[in-house]
N, C-alpha and C. Protein backbone atom coordinates (compact mmCIF):
# COMPACT_ATOMS: atom_id res chain seq x y z
N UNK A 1 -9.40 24.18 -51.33
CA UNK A 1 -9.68 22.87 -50.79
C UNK A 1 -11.16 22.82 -50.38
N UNK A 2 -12.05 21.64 -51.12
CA UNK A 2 -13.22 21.42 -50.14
C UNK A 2 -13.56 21.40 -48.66
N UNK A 3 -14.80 21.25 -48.28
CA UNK A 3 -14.76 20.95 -46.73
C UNK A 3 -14.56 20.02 -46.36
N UNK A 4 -14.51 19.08 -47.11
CA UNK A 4 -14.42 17.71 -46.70
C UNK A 4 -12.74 17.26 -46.86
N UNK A 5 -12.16 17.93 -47.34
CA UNK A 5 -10.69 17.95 -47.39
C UNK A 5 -10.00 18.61 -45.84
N UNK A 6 -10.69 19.74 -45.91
CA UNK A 6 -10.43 20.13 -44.50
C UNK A 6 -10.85 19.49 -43.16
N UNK A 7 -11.98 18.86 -43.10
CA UNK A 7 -12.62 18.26 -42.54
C UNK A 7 -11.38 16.64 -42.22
N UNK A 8 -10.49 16.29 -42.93
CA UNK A 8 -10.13 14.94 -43.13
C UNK A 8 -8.62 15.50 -42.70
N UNK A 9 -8.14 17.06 -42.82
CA UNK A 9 -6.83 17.48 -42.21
C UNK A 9 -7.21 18.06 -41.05
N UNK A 10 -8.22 18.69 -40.31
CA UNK A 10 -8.62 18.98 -39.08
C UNK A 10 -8.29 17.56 -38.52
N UNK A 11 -9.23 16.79 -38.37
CA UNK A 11 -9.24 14.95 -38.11
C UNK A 11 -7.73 14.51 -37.51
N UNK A 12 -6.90 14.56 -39.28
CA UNK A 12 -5.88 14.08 -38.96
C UNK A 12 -4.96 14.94 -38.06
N UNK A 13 -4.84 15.84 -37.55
CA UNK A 13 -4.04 16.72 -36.87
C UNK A 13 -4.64 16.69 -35.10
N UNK A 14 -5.82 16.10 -35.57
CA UNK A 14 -6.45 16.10 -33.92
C UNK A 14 -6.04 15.09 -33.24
N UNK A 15 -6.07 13.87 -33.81
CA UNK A 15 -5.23 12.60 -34.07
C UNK A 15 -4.12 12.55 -33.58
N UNK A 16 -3.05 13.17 -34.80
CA UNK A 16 -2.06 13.35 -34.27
C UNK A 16 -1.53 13.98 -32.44
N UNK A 17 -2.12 14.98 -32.40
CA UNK A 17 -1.83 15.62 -31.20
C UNK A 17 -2.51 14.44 -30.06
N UNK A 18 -3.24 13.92 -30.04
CA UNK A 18 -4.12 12.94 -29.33
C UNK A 18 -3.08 12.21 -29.58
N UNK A 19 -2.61 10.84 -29.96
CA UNK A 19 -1.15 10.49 -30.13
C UNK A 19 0.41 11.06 -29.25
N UNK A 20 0.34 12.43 -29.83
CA UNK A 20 1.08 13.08 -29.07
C UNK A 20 1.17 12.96 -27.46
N UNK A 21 -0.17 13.41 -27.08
CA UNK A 21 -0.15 13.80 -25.81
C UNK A 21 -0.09 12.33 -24.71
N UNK A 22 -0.70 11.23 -25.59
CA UNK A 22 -0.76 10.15 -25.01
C UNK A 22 0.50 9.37 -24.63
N UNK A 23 1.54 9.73 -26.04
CA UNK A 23 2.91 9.29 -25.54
C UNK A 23 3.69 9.92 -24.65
N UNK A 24 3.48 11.64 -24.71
CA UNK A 24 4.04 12.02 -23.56
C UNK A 24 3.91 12.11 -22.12
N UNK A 25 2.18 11.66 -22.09
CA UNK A 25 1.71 11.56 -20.55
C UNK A 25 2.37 10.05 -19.79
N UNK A 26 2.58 8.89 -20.94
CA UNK A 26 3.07 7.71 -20.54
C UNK A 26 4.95 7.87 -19.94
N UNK A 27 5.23 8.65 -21.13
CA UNK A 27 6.84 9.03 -20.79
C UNK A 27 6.75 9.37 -19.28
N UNK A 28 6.28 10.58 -19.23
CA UNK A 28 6.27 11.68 -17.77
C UNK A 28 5.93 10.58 -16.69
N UNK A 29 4.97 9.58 -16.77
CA UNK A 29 4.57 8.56 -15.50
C UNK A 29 5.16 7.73 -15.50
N UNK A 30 6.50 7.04 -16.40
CA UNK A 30 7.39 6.64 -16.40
C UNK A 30 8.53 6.61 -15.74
N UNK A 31 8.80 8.19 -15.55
CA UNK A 31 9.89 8.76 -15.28
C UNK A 31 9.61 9.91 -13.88
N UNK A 32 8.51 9.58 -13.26
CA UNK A 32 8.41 9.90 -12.39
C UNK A 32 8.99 8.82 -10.82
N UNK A 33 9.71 9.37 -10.20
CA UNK A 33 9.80 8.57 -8.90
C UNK A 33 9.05 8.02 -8.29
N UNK A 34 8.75 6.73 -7.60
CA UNK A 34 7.88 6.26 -7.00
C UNK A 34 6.42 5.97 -7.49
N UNK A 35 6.21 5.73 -9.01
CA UNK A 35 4.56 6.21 -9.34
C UNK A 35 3.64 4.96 -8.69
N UNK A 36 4.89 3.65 -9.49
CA UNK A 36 3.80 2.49 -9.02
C UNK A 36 4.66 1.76 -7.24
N UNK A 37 5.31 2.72 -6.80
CA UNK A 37 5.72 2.50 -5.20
C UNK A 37 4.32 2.72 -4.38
N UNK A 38 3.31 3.77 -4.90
CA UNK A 38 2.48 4.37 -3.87
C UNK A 38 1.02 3.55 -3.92
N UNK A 39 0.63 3.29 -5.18
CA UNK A 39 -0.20 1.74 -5.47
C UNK A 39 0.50 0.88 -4.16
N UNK A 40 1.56 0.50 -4.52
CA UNK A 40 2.30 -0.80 -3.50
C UNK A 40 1.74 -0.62 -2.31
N UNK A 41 2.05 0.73 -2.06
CA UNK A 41 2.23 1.37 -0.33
C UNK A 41 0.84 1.14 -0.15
N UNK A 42 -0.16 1.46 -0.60
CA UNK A 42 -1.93 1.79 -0.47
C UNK A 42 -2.17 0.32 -0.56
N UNK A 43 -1.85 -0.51 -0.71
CA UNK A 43 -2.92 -1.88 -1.09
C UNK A 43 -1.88 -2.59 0.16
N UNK A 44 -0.55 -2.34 0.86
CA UNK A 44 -0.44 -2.96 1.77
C UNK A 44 -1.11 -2.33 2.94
N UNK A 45 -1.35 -1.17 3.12
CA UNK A 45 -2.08 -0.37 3.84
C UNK A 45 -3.38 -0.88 4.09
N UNK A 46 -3.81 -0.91 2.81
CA UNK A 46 -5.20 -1.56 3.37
C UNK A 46 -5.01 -2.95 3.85
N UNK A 47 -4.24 -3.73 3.29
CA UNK A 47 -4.30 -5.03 3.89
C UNK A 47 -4.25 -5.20 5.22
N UNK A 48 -3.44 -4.13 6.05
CA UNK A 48 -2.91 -4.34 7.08
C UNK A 48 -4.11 -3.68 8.11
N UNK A 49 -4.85 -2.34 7.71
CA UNK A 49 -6.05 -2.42 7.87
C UNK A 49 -7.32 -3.52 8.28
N UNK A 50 -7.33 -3.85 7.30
CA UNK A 50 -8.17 -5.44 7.16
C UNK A 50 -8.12 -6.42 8.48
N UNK A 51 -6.31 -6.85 8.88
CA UNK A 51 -6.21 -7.38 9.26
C UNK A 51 -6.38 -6.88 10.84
N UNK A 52 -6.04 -5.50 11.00
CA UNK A 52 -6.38 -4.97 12.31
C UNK A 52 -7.82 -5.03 12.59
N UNK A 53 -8.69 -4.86 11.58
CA UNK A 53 -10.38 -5.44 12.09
C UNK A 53 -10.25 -6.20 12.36
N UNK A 54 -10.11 -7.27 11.83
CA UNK A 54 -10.62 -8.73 12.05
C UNK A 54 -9.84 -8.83 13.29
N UNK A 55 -8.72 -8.43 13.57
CA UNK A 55 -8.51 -8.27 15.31
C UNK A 55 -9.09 -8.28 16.42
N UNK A 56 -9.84 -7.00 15.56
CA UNK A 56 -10.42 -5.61 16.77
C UNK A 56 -11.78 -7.43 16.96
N UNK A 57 -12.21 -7.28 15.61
CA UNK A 57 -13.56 -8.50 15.60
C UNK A 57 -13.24 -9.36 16.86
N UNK A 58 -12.25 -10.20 16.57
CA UNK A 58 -12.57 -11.03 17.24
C UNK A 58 -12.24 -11.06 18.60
N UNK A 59 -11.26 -10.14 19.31
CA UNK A 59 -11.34 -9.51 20.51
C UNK A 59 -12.40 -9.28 21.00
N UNK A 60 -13.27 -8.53 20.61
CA UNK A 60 -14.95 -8.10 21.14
C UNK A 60 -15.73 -9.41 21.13
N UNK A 61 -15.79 -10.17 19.85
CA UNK A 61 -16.27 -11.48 20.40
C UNK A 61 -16.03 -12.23 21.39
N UNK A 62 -14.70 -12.14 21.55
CA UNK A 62 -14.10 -12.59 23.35
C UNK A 62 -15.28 -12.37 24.35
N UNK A 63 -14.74 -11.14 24.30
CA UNK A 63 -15.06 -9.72 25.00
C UNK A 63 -16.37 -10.11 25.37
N UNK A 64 -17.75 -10.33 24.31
CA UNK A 64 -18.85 -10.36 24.73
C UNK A 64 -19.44 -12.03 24.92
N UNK A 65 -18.64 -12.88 24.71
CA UNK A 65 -18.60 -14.24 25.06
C UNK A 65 -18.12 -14.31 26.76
N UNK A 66 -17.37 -13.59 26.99
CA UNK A 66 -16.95 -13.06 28.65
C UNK A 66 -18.11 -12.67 29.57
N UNK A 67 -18.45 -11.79 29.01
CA UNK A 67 -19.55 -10.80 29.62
C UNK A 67 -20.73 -11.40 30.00
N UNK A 68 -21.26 -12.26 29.34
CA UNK A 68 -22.07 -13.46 29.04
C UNK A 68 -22.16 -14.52 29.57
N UNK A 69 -20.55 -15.08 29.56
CA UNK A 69 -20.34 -15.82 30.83
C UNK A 69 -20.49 -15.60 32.49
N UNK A 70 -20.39 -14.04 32.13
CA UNK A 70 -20.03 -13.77 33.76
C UNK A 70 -21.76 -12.94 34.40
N UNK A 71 -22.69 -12.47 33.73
CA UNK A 71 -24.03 -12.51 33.75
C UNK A 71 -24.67 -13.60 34.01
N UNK A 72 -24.08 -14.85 33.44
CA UNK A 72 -25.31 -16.19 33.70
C UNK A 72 -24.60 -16.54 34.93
N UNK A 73 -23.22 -16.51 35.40
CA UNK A 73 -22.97 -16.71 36.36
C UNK A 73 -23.55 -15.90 37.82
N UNK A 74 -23.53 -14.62 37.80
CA UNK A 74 -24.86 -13.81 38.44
C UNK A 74 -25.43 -14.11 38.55
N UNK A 75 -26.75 -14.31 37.74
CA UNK A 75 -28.08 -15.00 37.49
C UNK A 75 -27.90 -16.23 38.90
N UNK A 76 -26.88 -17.36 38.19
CA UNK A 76 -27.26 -17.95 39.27
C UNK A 76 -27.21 -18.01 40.53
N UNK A 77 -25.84 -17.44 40.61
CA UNK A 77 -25.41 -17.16 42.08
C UNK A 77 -26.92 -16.67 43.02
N UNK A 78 -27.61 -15.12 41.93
CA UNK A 78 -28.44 -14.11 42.64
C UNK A 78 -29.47 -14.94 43.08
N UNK A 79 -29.65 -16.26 42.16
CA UNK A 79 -31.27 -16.68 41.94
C UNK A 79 -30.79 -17.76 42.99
N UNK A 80 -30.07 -18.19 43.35
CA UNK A 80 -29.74 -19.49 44.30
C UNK A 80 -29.73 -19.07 46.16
């Protein structure tokens, strides 16, 4: 056989196995428990994340809208 014969059954056999391995990695993540449960679990996670900042946020904005209030109230009291 030429090289180029071999060259075109190397190819096709690399192929093949590439094929191979691709259907069996899809089977196996298929048939694994929970694969796309833990995606689920992680993106409500973060959501819930998210939502505990914007908590924490706007508590401290309170917080320093308070503080602020109660300084100018000083101010005047001290300055009066």
């Amino acid at each position: 056989m030429s090289l180029t014969g071999w060259i075109y059954v190397t190819a096709a056999i690399t192929i093949l196995l590439l094929v191979a391995i691709v259907m069996v990695t899809r089977r196996v993540i298929r048939t694994v428990p929970g694969a796309g449960v833990d995606a689920r679990a992680i993106g409500e996670l973060v959501a819930e994340l998210r939502r505990s900042n914007d908590l924490a946020e706007r508590r401290l904005a309170a917080l320093e809208a308070r503080v602020e209030a109660l300084e100018g109230r000083g101010i005047r009291q001290g300055g009066a």
